[in-house]
PDB file of N, CA and C in Angstrom:
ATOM      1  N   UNK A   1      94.100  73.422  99.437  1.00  0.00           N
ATOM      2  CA  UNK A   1      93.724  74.236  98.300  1.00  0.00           C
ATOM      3  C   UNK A   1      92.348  74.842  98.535  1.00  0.00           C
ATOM      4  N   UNK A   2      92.200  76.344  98.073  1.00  0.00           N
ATOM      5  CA  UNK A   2      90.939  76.541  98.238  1.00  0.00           C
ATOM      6  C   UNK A   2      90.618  77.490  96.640  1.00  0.00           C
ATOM      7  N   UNK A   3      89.075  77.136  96.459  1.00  0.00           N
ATOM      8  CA  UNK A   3      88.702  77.800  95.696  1.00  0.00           C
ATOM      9  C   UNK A   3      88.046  79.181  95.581  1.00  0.00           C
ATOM     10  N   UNK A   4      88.303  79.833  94.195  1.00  0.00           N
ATOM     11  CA  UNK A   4      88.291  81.120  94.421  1.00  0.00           C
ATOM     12  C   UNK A   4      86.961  81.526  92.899  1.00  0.00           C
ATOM     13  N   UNK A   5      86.166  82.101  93.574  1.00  0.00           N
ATOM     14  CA  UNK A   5      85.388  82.738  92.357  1.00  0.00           C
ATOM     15  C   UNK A   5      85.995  83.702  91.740  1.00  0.00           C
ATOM     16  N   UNK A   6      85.939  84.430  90.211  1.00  0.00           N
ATOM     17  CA  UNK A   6      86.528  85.707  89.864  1.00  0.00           C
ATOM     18  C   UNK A   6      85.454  85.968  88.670  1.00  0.00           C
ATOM     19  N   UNK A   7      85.400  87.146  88.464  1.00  0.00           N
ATOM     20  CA  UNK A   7      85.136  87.766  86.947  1.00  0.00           C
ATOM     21  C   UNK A   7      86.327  88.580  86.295  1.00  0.00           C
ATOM     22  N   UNK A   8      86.444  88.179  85.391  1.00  0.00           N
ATOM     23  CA  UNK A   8      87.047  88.701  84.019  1.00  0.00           C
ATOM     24  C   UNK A   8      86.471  88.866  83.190  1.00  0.00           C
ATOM     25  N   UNK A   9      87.195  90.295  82.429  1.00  0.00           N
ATOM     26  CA  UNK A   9      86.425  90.581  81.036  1.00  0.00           C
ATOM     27  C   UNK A   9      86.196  89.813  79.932  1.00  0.00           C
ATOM     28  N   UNK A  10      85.327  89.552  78.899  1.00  0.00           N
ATOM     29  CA  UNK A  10      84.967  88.583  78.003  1.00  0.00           C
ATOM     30  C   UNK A  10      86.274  88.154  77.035  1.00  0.00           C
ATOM     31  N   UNK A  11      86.849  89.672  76.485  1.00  0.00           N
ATOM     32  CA  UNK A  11      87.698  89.351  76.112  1.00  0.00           C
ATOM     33  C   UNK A  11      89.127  88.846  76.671  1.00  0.00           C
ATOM     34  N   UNK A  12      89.497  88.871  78.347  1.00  0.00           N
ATOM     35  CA  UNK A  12      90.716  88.167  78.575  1.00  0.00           C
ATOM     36  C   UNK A  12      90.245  86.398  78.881  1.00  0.00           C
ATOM     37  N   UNK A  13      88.589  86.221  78.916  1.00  0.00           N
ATOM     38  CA  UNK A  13      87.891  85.157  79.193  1.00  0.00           C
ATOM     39  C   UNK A  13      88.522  84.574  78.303  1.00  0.00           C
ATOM     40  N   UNK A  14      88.016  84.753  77.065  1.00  0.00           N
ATOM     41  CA  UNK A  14      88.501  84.361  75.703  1.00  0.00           C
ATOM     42  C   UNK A  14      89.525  84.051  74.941  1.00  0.00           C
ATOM     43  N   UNK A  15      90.337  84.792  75.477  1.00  0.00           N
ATOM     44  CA  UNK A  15      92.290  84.518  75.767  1.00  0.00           C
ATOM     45  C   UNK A  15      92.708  83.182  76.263  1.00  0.00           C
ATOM     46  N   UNK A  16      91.857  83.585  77.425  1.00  0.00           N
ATOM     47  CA  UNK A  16      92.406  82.015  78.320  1.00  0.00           C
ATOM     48  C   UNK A  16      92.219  80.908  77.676  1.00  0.00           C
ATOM     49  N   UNK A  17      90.540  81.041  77.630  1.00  0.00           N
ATOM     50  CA  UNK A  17      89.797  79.680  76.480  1.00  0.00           C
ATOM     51  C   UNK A  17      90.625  79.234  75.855  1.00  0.00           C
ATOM     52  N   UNK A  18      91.198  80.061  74.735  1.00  0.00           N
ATOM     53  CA  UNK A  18      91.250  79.542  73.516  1.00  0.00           C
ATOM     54  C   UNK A  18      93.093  79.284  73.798  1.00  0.00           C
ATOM     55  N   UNK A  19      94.114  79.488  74.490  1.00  0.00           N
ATOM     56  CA  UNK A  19      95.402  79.433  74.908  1.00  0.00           C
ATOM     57  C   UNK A  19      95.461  78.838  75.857  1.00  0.00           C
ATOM     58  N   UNK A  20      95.020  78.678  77.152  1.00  0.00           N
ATOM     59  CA  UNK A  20      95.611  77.434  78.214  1.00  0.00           C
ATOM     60  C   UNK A  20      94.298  76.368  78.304  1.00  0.00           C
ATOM     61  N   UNK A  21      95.281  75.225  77.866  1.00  0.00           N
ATOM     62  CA  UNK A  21      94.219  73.898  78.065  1.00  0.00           C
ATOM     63  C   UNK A  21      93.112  74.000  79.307  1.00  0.00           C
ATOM     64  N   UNK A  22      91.905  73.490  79.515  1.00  0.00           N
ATOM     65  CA  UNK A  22      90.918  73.697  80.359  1.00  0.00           C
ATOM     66  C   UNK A  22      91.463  73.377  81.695  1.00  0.00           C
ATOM     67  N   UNK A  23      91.970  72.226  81.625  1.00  0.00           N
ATOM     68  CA  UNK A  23      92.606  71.169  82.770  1.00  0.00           C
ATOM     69  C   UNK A  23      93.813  72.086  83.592  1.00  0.00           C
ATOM     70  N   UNK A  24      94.388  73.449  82.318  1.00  0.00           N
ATOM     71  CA  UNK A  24      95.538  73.698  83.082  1.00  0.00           C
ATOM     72  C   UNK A  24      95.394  75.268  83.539  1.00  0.00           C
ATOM     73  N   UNK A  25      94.300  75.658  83.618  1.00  0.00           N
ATOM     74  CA  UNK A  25      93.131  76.951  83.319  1.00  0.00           C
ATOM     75  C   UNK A  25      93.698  77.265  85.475  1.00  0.00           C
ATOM     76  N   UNK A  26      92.906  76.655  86.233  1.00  0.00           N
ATOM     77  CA  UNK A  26      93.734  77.302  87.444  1.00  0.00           C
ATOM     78  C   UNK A  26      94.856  77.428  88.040  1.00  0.00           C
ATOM     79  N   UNK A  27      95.742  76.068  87.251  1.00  0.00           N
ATOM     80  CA  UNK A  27      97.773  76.444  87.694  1.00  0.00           C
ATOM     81  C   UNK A  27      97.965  77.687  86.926  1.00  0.00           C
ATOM     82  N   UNK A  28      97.281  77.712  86.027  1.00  0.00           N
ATOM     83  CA  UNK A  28      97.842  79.330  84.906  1.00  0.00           C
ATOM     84  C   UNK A  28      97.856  80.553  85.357  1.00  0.00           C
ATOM     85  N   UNK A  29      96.621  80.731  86.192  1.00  0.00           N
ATOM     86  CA  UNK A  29      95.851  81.481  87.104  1.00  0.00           C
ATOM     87  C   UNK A  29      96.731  81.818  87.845  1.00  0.00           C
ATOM     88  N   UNK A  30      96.928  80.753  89.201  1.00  0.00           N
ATOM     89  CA  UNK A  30      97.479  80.862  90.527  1.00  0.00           C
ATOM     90  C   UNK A  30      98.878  81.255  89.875  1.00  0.00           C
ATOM     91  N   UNK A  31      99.572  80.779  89.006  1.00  0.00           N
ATOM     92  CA  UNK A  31     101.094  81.168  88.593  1.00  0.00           C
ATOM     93  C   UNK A  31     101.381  82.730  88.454  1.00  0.00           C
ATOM     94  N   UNK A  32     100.423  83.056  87.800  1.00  0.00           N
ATOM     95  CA  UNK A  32     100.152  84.302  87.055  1.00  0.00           C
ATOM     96  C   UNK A  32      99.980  85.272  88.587  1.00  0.00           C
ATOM     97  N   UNK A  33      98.904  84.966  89.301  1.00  0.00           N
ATOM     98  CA  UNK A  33      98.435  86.027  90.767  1.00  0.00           C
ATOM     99  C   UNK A  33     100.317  85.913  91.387  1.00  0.00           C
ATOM    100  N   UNK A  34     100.690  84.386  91.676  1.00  0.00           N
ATOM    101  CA  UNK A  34     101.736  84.664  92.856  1.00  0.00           C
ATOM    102  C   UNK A  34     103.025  85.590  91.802  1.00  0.00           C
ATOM    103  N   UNK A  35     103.237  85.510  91.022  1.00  0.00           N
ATOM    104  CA  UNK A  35     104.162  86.350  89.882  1.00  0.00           C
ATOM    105  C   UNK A  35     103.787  87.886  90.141  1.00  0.00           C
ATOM    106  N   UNK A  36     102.450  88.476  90.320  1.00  0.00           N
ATOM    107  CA  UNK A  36     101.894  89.978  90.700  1.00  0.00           C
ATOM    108  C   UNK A  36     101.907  90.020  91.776  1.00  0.00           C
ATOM    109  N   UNK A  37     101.798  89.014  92.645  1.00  0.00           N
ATOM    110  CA  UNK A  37     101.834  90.077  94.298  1.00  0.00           C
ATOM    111  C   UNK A  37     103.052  89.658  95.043  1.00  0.00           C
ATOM    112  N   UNK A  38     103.511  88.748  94.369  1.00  0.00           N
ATOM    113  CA  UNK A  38     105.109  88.685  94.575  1.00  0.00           C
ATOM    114  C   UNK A  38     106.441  90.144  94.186  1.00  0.00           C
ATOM    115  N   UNK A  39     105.409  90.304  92.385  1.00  0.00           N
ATOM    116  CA  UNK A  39     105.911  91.940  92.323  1.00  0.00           C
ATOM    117  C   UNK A  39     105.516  92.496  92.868  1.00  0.00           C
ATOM    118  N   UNK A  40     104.115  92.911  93.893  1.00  0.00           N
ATOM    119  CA  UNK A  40     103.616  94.060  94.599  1.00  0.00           C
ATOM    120  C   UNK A  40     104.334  93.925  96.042  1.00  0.00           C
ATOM    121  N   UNK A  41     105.036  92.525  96.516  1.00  0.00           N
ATOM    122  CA  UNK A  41     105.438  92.889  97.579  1.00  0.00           C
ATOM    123  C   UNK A  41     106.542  93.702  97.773  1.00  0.00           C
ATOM    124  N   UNK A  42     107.876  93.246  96.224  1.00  0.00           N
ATOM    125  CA  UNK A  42     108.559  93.796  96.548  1.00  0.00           C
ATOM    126  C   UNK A  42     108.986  95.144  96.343  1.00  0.00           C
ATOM    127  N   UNK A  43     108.051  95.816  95.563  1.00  0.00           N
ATOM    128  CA  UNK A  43     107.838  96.827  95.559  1.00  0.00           C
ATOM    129  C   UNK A  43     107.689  97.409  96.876  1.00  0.00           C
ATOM    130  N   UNK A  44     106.542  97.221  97.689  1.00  0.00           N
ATOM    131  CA  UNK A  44     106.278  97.493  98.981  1.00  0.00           C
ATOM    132  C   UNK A  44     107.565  97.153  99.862  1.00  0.00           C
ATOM    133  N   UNK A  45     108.263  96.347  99.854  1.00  0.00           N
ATOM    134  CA  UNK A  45     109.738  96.151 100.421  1.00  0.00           C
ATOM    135  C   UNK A  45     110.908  97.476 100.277  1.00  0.00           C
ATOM    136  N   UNK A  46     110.587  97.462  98.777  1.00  0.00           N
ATOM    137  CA  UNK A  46     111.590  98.938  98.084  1.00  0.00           C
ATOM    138  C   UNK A  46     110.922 100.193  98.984  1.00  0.00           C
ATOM    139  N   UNK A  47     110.106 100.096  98.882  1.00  0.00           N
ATOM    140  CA  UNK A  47     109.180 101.855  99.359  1.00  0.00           C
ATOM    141  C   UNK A  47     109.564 101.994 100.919  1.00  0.00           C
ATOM    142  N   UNK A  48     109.526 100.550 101.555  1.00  0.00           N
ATOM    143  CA  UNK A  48     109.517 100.929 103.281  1.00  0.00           C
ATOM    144  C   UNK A  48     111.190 100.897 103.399  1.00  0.00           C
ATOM    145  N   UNK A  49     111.482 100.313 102.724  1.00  0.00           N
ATOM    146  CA  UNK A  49     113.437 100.297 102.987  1.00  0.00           C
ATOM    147  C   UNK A  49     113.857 102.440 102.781  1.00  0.00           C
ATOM    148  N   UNK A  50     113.018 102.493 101.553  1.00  0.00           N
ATOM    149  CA  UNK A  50     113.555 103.753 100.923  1.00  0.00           C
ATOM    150  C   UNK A  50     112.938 104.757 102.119  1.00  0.00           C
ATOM    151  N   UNK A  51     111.848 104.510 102.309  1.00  0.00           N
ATOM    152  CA  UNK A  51     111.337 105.426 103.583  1.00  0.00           C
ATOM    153  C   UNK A  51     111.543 105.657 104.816  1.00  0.00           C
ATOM    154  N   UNK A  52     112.537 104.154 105.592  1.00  0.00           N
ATOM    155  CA  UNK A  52     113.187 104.104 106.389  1.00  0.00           C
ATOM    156  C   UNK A  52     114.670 104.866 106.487  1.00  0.00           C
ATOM    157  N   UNK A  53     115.268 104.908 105.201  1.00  0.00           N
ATOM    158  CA  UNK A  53     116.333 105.813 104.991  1.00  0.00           C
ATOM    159  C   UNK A  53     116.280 107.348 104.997  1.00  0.00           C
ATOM    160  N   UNK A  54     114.936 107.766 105.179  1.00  0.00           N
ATOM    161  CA  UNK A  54     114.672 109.131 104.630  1.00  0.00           C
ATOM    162  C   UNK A  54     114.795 109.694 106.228  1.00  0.00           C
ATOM    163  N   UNK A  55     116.189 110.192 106.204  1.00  0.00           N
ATOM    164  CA  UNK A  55     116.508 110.688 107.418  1.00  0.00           C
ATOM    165  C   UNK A  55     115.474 112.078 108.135  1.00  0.00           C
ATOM    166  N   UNK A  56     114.693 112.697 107.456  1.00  0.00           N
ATOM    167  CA  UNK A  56     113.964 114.269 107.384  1.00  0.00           C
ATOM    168  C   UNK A  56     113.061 113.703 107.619  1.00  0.00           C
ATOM    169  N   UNK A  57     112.075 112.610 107.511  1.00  0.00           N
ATOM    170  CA  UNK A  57     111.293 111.690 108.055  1.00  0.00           C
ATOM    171  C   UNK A  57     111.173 111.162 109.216  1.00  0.00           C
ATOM    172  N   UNK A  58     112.581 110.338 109.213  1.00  0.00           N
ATOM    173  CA  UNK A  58     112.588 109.569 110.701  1.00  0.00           C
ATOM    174  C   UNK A  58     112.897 110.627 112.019  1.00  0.00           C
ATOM    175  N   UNK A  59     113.349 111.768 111.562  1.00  0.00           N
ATOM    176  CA  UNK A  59     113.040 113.043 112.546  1.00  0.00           C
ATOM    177  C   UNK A  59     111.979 113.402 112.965  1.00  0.00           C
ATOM    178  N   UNK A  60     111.107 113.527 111.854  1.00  0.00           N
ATOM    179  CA  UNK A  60     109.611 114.243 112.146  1.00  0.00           C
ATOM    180  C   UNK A  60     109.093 113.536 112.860  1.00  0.00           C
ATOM    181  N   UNK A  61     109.311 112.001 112.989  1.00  0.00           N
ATOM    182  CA  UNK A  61     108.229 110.749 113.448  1.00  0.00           C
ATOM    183  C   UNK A  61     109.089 110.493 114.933  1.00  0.00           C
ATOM    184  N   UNK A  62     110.171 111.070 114.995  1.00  0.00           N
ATOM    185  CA  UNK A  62     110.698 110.917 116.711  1.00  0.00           C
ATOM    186  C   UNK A  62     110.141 112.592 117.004  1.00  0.00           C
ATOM    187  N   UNK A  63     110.179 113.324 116.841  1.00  0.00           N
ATOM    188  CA  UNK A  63     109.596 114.835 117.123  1.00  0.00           C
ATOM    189  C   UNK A  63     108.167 113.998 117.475  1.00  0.00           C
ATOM    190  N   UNK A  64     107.072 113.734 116.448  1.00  0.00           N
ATOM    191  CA  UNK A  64     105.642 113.300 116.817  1.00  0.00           C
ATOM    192  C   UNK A  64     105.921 112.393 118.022  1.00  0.00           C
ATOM    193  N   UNK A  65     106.728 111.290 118.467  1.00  0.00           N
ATOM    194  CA  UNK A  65     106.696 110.599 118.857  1.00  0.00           C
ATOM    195  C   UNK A  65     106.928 110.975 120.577  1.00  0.00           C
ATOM    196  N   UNK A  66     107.596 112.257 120.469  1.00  0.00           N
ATOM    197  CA  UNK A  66     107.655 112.771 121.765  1.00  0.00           C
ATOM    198  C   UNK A  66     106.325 113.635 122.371  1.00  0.00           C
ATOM    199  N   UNK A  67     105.961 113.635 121.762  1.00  0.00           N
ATOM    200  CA  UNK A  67     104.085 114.381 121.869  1.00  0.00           C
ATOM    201  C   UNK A  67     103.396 113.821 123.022  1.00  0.00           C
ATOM    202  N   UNK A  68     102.931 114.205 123.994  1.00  0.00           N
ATOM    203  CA  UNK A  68     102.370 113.455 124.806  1.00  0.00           C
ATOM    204  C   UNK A  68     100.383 113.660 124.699  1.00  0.00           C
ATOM    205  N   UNK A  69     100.338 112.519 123.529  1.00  0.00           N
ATOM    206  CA  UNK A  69      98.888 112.925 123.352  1.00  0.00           C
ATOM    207  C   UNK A  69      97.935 112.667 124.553  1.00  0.00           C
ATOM    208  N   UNK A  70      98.229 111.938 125.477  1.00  0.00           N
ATOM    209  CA  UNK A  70      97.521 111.144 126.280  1.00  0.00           C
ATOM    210  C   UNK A  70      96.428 112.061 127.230  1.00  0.00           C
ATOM    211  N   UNK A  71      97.184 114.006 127.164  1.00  0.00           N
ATOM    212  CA  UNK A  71      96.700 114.896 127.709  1.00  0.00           C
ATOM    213  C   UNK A  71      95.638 115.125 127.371  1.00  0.00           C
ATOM    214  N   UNK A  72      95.679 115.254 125.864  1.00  0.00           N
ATOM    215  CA  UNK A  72      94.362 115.944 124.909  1.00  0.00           C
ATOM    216  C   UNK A  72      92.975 115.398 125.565  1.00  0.00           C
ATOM    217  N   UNK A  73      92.392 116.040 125.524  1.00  0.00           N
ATOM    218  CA  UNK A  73      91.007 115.809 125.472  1.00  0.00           C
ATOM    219  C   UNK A  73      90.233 115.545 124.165  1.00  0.00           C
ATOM    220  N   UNK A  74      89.392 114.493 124.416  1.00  0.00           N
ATOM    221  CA  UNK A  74      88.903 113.750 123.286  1.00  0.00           C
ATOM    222  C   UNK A  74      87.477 115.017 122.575  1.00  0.00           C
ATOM    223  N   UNK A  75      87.317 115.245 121.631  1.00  0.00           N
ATOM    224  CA  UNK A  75      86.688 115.931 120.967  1.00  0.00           C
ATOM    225  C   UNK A  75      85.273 115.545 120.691  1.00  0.00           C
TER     226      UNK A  75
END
């Protein structure tokens, strides 16, 4: 386990206070973060699946991909 400093606003401070027991103040926490970036992953899951399908895409990025930058001269 490791600990984590944070600031919050007075008033969601005050939320917490007065609604989750003191003792149960960082399981509430940690429950609450893995519940949001559990939704942010799979969001991020949806976006790269959907972007992988985007056939007009995966063209452009084999077109770039045939580019032989290695010629260019560095600027």
């Amino acid at each position: 386990m490791k600990t984590l400093s944070i600031t919050v606003a007075d008033d969601l401070y005050d939320r917490i206070k007065h609604t989750i027991p003191s003792r149960q103040v960082s399981k509430f926490i940690s429950d609450a973060v893995e519940v949001k970036l559990n939704e942010q992953m799979d969001s991020l899951y949806k976006a790269y699946l959907a972007a992988a399908q985007d056939h007009d895409r995966e063209d452009t990025l084999q077109d770039w991909d045939m580019v032989n930058t290695e010629s260019w001269e560095e600027a």
